[in-house]
N, C-alpha and C. Protein backbone atom coordinates (compact mmCIF):
# COMPACT_ATOMS: atom_id res chain seq x y z
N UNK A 1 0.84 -1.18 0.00
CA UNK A 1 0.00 0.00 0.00
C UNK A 1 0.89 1.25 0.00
N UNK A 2 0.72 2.08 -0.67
CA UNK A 2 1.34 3.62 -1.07
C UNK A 2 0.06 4.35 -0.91
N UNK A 3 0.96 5.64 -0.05
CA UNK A 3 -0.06 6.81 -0.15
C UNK A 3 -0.89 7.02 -1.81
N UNK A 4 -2.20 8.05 -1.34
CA UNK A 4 -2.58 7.85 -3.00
C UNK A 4 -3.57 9.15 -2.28
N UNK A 5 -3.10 10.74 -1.95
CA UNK A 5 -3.63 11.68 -2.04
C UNK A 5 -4.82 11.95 -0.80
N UNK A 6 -6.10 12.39 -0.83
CA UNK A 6 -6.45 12.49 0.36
C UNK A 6 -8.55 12.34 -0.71
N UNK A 7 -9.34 12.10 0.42
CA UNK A 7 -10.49 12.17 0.12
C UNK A 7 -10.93 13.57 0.19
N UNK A 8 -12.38 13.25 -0.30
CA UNK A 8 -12.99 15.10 0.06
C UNK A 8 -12.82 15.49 1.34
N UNK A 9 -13.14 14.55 2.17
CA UNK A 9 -13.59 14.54 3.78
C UNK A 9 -11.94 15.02 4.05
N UNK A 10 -10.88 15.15 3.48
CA UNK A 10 -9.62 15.15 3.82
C UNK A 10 -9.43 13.98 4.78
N UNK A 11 -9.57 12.71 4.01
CA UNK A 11 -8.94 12.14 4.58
C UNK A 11 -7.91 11.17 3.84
N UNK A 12 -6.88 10.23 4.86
CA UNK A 12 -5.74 9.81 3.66
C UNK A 12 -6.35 8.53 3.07
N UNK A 13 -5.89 8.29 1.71
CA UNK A 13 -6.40 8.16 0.93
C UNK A 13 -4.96 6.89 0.63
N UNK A 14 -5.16 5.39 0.30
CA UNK A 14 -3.94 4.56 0.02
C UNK A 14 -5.00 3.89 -1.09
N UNK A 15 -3.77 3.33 -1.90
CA UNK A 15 -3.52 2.09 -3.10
C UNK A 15 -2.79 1.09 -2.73
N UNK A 16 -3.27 0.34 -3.45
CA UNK A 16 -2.61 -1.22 -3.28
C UNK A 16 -1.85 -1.02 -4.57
N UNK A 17 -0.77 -1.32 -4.38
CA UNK A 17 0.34 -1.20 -5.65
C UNK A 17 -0.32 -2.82 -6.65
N UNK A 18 -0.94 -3.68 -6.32
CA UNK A 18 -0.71 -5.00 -7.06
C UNK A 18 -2.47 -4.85 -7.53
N UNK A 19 -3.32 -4.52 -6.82
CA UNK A 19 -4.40 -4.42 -7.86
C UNK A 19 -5.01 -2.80 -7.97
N UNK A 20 -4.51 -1.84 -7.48
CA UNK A 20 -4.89 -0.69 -8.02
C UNK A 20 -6.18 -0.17 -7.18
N UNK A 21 -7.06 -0.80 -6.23
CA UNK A 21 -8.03 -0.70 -5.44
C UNK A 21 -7.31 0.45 -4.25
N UNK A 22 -7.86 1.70 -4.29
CA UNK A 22 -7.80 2.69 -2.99
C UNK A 22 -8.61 2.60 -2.30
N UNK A 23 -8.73 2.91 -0.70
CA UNK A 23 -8.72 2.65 0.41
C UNK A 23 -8.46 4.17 1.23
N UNK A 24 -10.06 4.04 1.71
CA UNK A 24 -9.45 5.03 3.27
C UNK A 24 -9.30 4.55 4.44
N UNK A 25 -8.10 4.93 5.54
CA UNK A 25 -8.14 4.16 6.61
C UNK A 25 -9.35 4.43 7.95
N UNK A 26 -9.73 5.87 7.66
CA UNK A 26 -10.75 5.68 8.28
C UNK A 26 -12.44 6.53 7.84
N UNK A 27 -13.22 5.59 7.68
CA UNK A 27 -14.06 6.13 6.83
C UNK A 27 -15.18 6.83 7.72
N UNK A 28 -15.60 8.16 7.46
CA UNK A 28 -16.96 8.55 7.88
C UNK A 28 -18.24 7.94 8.06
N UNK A 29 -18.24 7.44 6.85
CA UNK A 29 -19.86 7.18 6.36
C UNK A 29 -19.64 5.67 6.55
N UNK A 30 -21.13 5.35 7.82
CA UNK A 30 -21.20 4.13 7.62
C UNK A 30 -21.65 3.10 7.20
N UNK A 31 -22.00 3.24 5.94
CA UNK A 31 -22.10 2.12 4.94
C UNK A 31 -20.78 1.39 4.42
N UNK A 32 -19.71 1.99 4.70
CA UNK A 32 -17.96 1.47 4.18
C UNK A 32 -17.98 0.20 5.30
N UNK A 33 -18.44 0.09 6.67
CA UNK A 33 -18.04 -0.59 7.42
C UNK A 33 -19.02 -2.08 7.20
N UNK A 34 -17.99 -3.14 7.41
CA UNK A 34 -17.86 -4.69 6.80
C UNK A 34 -19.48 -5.35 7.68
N UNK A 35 -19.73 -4.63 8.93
CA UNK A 35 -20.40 -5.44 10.06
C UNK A 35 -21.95 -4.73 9.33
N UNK A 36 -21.86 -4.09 8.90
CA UNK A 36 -23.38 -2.73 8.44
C UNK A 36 -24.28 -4.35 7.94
N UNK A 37 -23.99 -5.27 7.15
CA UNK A 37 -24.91 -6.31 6.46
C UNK A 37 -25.70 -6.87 7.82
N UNK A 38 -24.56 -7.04 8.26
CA UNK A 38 -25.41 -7.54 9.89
C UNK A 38 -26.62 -6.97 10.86
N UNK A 39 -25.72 -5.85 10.84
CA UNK A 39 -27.18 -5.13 11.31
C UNK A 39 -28.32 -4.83 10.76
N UNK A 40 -28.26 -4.58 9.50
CA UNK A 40 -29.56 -4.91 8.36
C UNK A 40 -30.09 -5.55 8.59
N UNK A 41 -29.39 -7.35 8.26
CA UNK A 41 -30.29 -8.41 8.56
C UNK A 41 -31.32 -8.43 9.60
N UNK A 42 -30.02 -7.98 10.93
CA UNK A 42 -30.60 -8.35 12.01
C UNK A 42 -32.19 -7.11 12.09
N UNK A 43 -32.14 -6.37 12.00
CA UNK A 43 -33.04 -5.29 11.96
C UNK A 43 -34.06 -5.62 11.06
N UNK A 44 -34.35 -6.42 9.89
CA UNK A 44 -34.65 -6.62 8.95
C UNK A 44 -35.64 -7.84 9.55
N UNK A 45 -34.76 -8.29 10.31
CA UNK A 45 -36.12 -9.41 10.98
C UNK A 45 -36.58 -9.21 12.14
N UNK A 46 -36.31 -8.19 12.65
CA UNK A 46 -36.93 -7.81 13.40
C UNK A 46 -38.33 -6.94 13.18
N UNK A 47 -38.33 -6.78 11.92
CA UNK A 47 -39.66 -5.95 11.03
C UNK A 47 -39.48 -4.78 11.06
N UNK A 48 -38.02 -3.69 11.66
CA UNK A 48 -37.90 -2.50 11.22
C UNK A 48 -38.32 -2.31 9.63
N UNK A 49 -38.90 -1.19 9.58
CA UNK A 49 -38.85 -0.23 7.96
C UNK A 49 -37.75 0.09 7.36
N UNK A 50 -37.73 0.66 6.47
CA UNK A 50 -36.23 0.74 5.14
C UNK A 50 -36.29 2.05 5.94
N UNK A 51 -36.94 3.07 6.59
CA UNK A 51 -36.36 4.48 6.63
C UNK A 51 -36.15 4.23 8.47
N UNK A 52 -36.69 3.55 8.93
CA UNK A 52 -36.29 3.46 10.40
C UNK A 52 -34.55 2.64 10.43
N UNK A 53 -34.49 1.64 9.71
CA UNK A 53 -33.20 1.30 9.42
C UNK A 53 -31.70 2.40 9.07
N UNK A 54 -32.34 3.09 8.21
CA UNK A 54 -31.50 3.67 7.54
C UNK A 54 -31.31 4.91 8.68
N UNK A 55 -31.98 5.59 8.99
CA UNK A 55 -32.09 6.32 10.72
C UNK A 55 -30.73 5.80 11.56
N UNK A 56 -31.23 4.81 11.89
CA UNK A 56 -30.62 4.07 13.08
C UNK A 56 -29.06 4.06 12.58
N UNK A 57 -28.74 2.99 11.61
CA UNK A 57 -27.44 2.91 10.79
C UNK A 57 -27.07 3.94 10.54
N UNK A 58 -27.06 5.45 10.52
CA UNK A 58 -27.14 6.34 9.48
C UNK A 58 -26.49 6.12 8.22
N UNK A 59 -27.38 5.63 7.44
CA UNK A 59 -26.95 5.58 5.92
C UNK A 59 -28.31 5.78 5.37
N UNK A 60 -27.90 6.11 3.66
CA UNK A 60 -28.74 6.74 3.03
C UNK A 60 -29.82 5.46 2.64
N UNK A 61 -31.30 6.11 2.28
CA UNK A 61 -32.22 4.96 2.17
C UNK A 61 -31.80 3.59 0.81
N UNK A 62 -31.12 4.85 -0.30
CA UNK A 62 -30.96 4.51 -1.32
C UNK A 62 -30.23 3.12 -1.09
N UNK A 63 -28.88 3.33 -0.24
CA UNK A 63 -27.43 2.78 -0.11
C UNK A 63 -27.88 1.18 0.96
N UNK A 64 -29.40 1.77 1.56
CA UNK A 64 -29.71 0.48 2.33
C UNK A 64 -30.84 -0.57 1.21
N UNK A 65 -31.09 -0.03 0.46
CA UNK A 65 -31.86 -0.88 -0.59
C UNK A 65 -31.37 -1.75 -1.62
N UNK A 66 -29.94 -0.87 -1.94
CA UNK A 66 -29.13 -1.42 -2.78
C UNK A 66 -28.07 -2.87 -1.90
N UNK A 67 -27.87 -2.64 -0.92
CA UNK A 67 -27.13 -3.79 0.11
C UNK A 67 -28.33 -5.01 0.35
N UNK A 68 -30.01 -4.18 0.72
CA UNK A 68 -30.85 -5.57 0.40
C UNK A 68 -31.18 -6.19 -0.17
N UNK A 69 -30.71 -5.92 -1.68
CA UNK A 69 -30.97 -6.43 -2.74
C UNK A 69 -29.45 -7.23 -3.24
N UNK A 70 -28.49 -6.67 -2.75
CA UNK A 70 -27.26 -7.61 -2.61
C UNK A 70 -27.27 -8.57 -1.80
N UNK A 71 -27.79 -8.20 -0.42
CA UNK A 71 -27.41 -9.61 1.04
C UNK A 71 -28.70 -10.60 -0.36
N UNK A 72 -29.94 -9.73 -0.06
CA UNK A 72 -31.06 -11.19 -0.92
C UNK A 72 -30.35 -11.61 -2.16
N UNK A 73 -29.65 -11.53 -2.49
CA UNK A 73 -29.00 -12.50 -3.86
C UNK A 73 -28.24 -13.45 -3.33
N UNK A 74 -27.33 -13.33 -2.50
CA UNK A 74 -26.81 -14.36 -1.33
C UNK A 74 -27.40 -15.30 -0.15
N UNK A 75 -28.87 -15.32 -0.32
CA UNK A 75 -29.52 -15.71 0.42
C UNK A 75 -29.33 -17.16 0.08
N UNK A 76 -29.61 -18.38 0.84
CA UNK A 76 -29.18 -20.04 0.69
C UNK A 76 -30.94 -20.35 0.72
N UNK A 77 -31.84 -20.92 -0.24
CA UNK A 77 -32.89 -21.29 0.22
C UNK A 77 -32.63 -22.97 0.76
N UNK A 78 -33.80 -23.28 1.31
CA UNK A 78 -33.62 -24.11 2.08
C UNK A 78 -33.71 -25.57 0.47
N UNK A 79 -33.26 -26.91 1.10
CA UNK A 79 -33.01 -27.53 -0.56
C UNK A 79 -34.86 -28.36 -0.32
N UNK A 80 -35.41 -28.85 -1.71
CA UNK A 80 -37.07 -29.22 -1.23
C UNK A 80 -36.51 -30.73 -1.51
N UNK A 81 -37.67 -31.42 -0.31
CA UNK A 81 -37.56 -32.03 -0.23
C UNK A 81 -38.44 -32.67 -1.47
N UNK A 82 -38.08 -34.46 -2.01
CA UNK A 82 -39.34 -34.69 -3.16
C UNK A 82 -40.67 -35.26 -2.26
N UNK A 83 -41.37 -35.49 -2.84
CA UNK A 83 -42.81 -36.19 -1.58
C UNK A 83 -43.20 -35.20 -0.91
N UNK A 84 -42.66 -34.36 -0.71
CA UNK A 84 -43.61 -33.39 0.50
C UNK A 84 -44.95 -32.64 0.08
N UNK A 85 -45.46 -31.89 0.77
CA UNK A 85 -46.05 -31.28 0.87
C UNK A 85 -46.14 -29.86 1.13
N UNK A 86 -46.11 -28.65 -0.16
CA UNK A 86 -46.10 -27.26 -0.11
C UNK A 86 -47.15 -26.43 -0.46
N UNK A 87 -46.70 -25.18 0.05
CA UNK A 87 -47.74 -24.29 0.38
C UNK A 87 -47.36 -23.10 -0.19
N UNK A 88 -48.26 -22.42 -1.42
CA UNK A 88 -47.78 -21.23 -2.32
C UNK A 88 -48.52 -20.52 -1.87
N UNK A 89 -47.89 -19.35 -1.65
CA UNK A 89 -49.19 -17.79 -1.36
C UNK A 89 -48.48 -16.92 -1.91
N UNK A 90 -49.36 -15.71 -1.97
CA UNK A 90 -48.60 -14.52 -2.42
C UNK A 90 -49.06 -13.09 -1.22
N UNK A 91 -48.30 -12.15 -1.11
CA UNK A 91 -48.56 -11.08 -0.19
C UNK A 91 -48.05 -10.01 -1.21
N UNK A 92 -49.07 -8.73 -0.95
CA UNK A 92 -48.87 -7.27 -1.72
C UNK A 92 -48.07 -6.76 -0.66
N UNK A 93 -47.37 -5.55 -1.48
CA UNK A 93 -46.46 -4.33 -0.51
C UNK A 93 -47.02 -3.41 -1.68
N UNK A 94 -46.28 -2.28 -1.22
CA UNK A 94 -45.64 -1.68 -2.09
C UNK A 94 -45.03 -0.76 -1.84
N UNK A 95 -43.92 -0.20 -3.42
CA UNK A 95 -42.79 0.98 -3.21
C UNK A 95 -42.88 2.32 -3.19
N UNK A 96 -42.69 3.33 -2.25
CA UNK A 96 -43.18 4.54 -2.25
C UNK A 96 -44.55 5.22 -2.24
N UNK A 97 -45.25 4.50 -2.63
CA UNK A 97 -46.92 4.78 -2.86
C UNK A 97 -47.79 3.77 -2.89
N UNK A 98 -49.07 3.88 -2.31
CA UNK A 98 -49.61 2.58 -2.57
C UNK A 98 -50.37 2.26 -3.88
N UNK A 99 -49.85 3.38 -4.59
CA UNK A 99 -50.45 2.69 -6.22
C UNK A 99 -49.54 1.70 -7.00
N UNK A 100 -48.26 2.01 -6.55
CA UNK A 100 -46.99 1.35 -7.36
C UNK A 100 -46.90 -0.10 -6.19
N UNK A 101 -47.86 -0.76 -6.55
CA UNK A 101 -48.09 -2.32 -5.30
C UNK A 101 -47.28 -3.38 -6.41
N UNK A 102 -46.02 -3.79 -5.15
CA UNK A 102 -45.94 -5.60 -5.73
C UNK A 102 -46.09 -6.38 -4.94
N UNK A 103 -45.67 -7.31 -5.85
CA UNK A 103 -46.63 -8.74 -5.10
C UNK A 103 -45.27 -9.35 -4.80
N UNK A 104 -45.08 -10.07 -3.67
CA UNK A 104 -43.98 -11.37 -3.22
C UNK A 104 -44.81 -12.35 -3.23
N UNK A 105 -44.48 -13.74 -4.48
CA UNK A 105 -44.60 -14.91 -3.96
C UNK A 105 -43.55 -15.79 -3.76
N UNK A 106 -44.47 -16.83 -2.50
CA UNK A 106 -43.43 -17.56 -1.97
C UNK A 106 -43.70 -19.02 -1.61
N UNK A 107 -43.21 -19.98 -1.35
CA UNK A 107 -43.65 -21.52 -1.11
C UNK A 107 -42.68 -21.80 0.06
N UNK A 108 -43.33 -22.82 0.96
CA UNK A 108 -42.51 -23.73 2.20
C UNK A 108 -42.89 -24.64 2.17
N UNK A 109 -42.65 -25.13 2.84
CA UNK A 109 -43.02 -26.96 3.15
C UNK A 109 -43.55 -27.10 4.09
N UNK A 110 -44.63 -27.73 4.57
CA UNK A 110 -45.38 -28.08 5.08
C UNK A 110 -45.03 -28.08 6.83
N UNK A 111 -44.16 -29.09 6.31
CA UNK A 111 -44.08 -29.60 7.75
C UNK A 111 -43.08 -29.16 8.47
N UNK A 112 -41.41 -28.92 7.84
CA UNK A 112 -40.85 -27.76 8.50
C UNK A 112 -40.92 -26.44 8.47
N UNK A 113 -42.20 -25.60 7.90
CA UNK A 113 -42.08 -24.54 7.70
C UNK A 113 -40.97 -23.58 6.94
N UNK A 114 -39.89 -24.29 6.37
CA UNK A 114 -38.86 -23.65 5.35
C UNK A 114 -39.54 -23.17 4.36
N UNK A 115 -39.08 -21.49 4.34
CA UNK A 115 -38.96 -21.60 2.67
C UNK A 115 -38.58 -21.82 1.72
N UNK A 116 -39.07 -22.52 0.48
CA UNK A 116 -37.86 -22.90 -0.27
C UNK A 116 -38.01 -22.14 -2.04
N UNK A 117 -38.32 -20.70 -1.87
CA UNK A 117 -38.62 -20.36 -3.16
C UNK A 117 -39.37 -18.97 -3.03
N UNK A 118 -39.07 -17.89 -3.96
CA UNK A 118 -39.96 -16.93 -3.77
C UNK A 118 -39.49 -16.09 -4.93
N UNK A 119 -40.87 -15.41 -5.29
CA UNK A 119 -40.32 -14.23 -6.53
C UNK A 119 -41.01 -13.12 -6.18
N UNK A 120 -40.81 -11.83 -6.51
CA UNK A 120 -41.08 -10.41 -6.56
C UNK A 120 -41.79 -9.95 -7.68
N UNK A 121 -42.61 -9.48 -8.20
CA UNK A 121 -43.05 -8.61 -9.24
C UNK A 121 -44.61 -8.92 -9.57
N UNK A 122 -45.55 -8.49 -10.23
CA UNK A 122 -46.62 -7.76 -10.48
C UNK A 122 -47.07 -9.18 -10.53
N UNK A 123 -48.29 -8.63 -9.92
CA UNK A 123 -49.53 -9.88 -9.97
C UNK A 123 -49.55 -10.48 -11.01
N UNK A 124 -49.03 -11.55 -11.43
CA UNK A 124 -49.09 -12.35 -13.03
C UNK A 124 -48.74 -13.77 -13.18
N UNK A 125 -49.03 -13.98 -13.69
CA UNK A 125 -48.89 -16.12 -13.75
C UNK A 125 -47.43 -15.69 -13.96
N UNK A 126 -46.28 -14.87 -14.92
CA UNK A 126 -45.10 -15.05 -15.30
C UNK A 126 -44.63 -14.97 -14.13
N UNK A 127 -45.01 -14.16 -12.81
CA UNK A 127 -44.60 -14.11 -11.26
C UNK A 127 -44.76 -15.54 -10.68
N UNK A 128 -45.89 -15.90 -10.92
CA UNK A 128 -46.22 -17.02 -10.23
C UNK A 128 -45.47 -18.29 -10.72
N UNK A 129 -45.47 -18.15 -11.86
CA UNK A 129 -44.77 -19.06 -12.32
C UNK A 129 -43.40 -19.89 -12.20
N UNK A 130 -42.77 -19.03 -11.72
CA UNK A 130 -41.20 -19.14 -11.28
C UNK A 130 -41.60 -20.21 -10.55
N UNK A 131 -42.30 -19.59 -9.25
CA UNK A 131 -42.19 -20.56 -7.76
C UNK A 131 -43.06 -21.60 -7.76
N UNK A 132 -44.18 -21.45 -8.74
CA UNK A 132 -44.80 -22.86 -8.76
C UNK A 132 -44.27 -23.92 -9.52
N UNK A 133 -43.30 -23.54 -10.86
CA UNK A 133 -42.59 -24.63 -11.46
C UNK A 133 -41.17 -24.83 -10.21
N UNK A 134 -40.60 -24.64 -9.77
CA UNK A 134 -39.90 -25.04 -8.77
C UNK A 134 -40.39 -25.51 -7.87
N UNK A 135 -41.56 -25.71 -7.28
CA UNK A 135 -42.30 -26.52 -6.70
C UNK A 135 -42.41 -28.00 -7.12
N UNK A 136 -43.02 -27.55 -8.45
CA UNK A 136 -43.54 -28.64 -9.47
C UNK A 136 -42.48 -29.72 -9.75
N UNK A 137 -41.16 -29.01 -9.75
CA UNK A 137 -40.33 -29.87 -10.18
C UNK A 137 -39.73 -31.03 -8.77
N UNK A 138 -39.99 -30.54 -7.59
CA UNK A 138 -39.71 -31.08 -6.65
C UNK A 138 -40.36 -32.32 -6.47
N UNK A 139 -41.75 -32.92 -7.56
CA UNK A 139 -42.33 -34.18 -7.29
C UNK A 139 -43.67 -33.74 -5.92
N UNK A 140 -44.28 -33.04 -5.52
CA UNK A 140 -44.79 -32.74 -4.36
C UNK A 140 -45.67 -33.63 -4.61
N UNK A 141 -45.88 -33.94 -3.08
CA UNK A 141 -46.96 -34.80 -2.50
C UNK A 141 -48.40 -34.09 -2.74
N UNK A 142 -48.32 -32.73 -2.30
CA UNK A 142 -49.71 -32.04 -2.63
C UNK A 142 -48.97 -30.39 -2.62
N UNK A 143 -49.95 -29.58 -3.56
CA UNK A 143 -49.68 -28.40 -3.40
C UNK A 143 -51.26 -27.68 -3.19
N UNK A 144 -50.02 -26.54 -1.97
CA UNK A 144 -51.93 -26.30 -1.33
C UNK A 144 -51.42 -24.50 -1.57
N UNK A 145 -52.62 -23.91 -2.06
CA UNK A 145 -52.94 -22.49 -1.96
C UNK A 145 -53.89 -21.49 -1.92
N UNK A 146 -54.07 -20.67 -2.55
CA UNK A 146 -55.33 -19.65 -1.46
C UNK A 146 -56.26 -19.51 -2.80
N UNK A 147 -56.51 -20.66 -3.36
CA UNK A 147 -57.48 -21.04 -4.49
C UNK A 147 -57.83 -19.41 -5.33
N UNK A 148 -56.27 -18.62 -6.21
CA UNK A 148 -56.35 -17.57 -6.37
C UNK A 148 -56.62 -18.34 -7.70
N UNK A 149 -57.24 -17.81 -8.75
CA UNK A 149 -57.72 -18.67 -9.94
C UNK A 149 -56.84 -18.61 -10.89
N UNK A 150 -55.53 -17.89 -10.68
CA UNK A 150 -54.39 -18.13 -11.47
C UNK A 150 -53.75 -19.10 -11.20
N UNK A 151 -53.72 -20.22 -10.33
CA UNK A 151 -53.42 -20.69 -10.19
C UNK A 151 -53.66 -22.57 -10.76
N UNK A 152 -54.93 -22.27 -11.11
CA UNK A 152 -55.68 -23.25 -11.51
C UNK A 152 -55.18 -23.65 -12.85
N UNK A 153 -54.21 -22.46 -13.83
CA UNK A 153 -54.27 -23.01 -15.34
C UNK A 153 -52.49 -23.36 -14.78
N UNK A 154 -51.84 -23.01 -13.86
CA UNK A 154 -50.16 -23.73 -13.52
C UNK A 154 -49.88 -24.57 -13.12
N UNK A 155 -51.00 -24.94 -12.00
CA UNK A 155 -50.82 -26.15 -11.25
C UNK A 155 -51.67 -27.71 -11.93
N UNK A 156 -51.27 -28.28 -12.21
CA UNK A 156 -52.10 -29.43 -12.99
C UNK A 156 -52.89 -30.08 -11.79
């Protein structure tokens, strides 16, 4: 590591001579710090909001949406078992307004309550579809859901 000038914040500012990546040694803003995913999570299941989070952490709402949409790509679903028995539903939110509503669907298993599957976006069989053919493909014993009538032309 070689000096490499200073940040806005004036602070010092290093390079790694072998891949070119700079580095401050001590950063203001805490979204730079390694442990911030953690406390997300942890906050995250606890049912805090995206702006009560971002409060608390102080970081920007933007910078905490973009990390939940990184930790959820790293997420491990649980593996399905074949023979079992699952359970598809779907739940509305929505972003900024309640006209701009999406839908999360999702499936678990019966009997341990895991989830093992879920998709994001607008009320539509192409939504639904994801998580009920990953279901489907698991061999299930029975698939049970909230007899939404889209469901009737996916599920055989």
């Amino acid at each position: 590591m070689v000096r490499n000038g200073f940040s806005r914040s004036r602070k010092q500012r290093y390079k790694c001579k072998d891949c070119n990546k700079t580095i401050v040694e001590n950063y203001t803003y805490n979204a730079c710090f390694s442990h911030i995913n953690k406390q997300i999570v942890l906050l995250l299941t606890e049912g805090m909001g995206i702006r009560s989070i971002a409060r608390i952490l102080q970081i920007s709402t933007t910078t905490l949406l973009k990390r939940i949409i990184d930790i959820s790509d790293r997420v491990n679903l649980q593996v399905m078992t074949p023979e079992s028995s699952y359970e598809i539903d779907e739940l509305c939110t929505f972003v900024k307004a309640k006209s701009k509503r999406i839908w999360i669907v999702y499936a678990f298993e019966r009997e341990s309550k895991n989830i093992v599957g879920f998709n994001v976006g607008a009320r539509s069989n192409l939504t639904l579809k994801k998580v009920v053919d990953k279901v489907l493909n698991a061999n299930p014993q029975a698939v049970f859901t909230d007899r939404l009538k889209n469901y009737k032309s996916l599920i055989p």
